[in-house]
Protein backbone atom coordinates (compact mmCIF):
# COMPACT_ATOMS: atom_id res chain seq x y z
CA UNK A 1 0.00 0.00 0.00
CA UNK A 2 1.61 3.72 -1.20
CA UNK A 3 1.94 5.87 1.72
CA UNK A 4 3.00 9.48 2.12
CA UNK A 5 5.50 10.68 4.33
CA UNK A 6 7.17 14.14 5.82
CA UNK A 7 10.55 14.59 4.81
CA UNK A 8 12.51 17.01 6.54
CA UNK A 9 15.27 18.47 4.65
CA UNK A 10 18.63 20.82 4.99
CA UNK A 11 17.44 24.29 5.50
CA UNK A 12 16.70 25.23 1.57
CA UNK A 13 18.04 21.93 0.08
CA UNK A 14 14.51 21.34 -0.19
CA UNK A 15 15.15 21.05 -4.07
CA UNK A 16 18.34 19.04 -3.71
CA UNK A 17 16.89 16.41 -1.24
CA UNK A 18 14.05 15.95 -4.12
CA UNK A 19 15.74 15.49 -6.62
CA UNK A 20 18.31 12.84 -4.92
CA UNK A 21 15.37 10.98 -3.97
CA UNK A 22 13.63 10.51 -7.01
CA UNK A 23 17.23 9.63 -8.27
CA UNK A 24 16.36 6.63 -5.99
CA UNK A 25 13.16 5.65 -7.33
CA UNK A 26 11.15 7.41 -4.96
CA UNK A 27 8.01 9.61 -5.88
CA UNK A 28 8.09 13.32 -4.14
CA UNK A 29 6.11 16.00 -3.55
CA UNK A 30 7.76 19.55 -3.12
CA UNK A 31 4.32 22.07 -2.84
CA UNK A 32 5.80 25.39 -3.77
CA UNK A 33 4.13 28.99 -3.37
CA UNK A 34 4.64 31.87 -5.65
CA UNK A 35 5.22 35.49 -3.87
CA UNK A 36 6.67 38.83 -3.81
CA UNK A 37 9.80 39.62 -2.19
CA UNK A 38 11.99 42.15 -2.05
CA UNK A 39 15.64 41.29 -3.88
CA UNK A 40 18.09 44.52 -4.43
CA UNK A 41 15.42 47.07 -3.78
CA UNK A 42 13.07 45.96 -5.61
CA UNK A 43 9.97 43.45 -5.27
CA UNK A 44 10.39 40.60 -6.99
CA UNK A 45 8.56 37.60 -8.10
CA UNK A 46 9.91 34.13 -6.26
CA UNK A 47 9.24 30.79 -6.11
CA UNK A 48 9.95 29.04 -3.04
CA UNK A 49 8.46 25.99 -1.00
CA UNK A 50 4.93 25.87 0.67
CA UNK A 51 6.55 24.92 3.30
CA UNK A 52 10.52 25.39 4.20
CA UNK A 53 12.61 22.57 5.03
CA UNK A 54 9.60 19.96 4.43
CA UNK A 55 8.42 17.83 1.07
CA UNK A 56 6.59 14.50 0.83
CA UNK A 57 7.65 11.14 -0.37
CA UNK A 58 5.20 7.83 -1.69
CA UNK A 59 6.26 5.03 -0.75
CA UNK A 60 4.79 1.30 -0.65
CA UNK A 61 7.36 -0.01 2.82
CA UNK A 62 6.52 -3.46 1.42
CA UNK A 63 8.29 -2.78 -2.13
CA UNK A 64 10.88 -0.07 -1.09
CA UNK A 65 12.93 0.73 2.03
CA UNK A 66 12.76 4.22 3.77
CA UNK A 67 16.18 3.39 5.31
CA UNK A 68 18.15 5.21 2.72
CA UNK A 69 16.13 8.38 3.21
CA UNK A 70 17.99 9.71 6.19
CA UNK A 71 21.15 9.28 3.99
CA UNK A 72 19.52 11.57 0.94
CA UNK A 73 21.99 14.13 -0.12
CA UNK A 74 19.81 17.25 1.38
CA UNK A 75 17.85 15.27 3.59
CA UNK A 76 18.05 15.84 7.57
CA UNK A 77 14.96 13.16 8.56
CA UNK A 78 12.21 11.48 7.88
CA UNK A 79 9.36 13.12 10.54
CA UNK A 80 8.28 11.08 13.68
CA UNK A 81 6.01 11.23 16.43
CA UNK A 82 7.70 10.45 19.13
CA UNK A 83 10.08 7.35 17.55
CA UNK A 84 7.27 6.31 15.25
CA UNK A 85 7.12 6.62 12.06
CA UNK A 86 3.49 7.90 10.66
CA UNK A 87 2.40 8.05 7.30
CA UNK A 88 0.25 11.56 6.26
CA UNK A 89 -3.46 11.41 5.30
CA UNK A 90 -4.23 10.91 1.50
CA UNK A 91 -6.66 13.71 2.62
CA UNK A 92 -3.93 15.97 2.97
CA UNK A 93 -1.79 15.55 0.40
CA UNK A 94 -4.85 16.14 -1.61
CA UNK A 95 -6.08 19.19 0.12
CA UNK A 96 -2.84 20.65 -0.62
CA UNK A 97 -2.84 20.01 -4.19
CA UNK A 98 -6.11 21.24 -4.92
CA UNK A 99 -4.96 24.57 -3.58
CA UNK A 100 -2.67 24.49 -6.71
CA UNK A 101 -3.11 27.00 -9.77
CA UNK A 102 -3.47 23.83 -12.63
CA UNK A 103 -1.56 25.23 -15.04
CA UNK A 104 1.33 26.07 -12.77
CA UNK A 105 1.31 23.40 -9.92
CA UNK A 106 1.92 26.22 -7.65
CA UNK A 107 0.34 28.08 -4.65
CA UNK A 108 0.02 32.16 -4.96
CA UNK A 109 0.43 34.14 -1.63
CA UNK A 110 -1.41 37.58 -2.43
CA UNK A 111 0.02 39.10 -5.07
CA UNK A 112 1.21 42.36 -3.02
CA UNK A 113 2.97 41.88 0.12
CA UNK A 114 1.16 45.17 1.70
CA UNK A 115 -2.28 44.88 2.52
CA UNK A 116 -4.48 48.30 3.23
CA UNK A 117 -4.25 49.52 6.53
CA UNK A 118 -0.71 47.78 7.08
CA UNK A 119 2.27 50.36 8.77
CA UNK A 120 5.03 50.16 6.35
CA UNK A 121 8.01 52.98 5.98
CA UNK A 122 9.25 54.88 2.80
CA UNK A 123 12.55 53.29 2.53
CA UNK A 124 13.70 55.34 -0.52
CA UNK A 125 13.56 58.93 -2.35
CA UNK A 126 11.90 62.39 0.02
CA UNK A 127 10.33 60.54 1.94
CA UNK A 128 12.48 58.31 3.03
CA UNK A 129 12.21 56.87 6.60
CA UNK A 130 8.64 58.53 7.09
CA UNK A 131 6.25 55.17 8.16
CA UNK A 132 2.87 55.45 7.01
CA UNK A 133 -0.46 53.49 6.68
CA UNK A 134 -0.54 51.45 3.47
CA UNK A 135 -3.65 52.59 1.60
CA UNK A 136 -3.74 50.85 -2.07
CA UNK A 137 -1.53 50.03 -5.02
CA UNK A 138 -2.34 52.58 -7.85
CA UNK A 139 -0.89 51.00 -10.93
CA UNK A 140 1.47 49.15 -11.61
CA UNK A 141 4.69 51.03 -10.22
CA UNK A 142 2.33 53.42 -7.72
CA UNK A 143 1.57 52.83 -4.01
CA UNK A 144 -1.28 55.33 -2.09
CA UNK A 145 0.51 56.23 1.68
CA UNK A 146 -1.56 58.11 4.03
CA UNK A 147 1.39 59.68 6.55
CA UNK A 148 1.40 62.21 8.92
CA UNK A 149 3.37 64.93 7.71
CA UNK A 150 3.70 68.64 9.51
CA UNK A 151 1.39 67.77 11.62
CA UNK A 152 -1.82 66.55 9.75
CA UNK A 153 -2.41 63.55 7.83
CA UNK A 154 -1.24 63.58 3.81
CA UNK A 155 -1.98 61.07 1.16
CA UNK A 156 1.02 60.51 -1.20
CA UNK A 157 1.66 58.48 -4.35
CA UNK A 158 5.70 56.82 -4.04
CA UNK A 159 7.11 54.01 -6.32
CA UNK A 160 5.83 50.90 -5.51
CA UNK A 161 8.98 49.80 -4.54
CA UNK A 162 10.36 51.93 -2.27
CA UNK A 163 7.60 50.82 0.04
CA UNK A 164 8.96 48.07 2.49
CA UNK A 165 7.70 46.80 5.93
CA UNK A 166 8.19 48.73 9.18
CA UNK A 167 11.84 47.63 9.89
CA UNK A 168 12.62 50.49 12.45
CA UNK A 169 9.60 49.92 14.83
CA UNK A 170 8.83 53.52 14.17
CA UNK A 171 5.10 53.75 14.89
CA UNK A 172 2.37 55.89 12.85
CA UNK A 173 1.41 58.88 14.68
């Protein structure tokens, strides 16, 4: 009977560890999300796993071994409970999948990082180190700010990325 188990991998040898173990003859499972992320100043589109350090494996333990698992180039364990060994749900292997985009076998994370109302600072240009309440994304390269400014509340229109999270625990007045 083909079970599923939680592979625990080298931190981001997530890809490595899969591909080493289908080199053995075992069938993974690497869920992987699409997001934004910031990469030299600006926000960038990435690819990374659902869920770091982690990917599944099939296995039938009356046709194959798991013992060469923990040996995987990029693997650090298989996942236990306690010193057991426990397979994951069908269930949720499927849940997860049909979370998937079909066409791209991927999750998607919101497609801005900045949701209204979130405190993020300026981080570049006039206004830089001013923190402000994150009111809406304007186009494609715009962001709407409402900051206090002199002393009363101002809406302004910055590059979309110059707009980052507030780093320097700098609160909105």
């Amino acid at each position: 009977m083909l079970n599923w188990y939680a592979v625990q991998t080298k931190p981001r040898q997530e890809a490595t560890a899969e591909l080493n173990l289908e080199r053995q003859g075992y069938h993974t499972y690497l869920p992987k999300i699409l997001l934004r992320k910031r990469r030299r100043d600006k926000w960038a589109k990435v690819v990374e796993p659902l869920f770091p350090r982690y990917l599944f494996i099939q296995v039938d333990t009356k046709q194959q071994s798991l013992a060469p698992v923990r040996s995987t180039l990029g693997v650090a364990a298989l996942v236990r409970f306690g010193h057991l060994l426990r397979p994951v749900p069908d269930e949720v292997i499927d849940f997860i999948r049909q979370a998937e985009d079909p066409d791209t076998h991927q999750h998607h994370a919101d497609d801005w990082p900045h949701q209204p109302g979130d405190e993020v600072q300026v981080l570049e240009g006039p206004f830089a180190g001013l923190t402000g309440i994150f009111q809406a994304q304007t186009g494609e390269q715009r962001a709407l700010l409402l900051i206090e400014l002199l002393g009363r509340q101002n809406t302004i229109t910055v590059d979309i990325n110059t707009v980052g999270p507030n780093s320097f625990g700098q609160t909105y007045a």
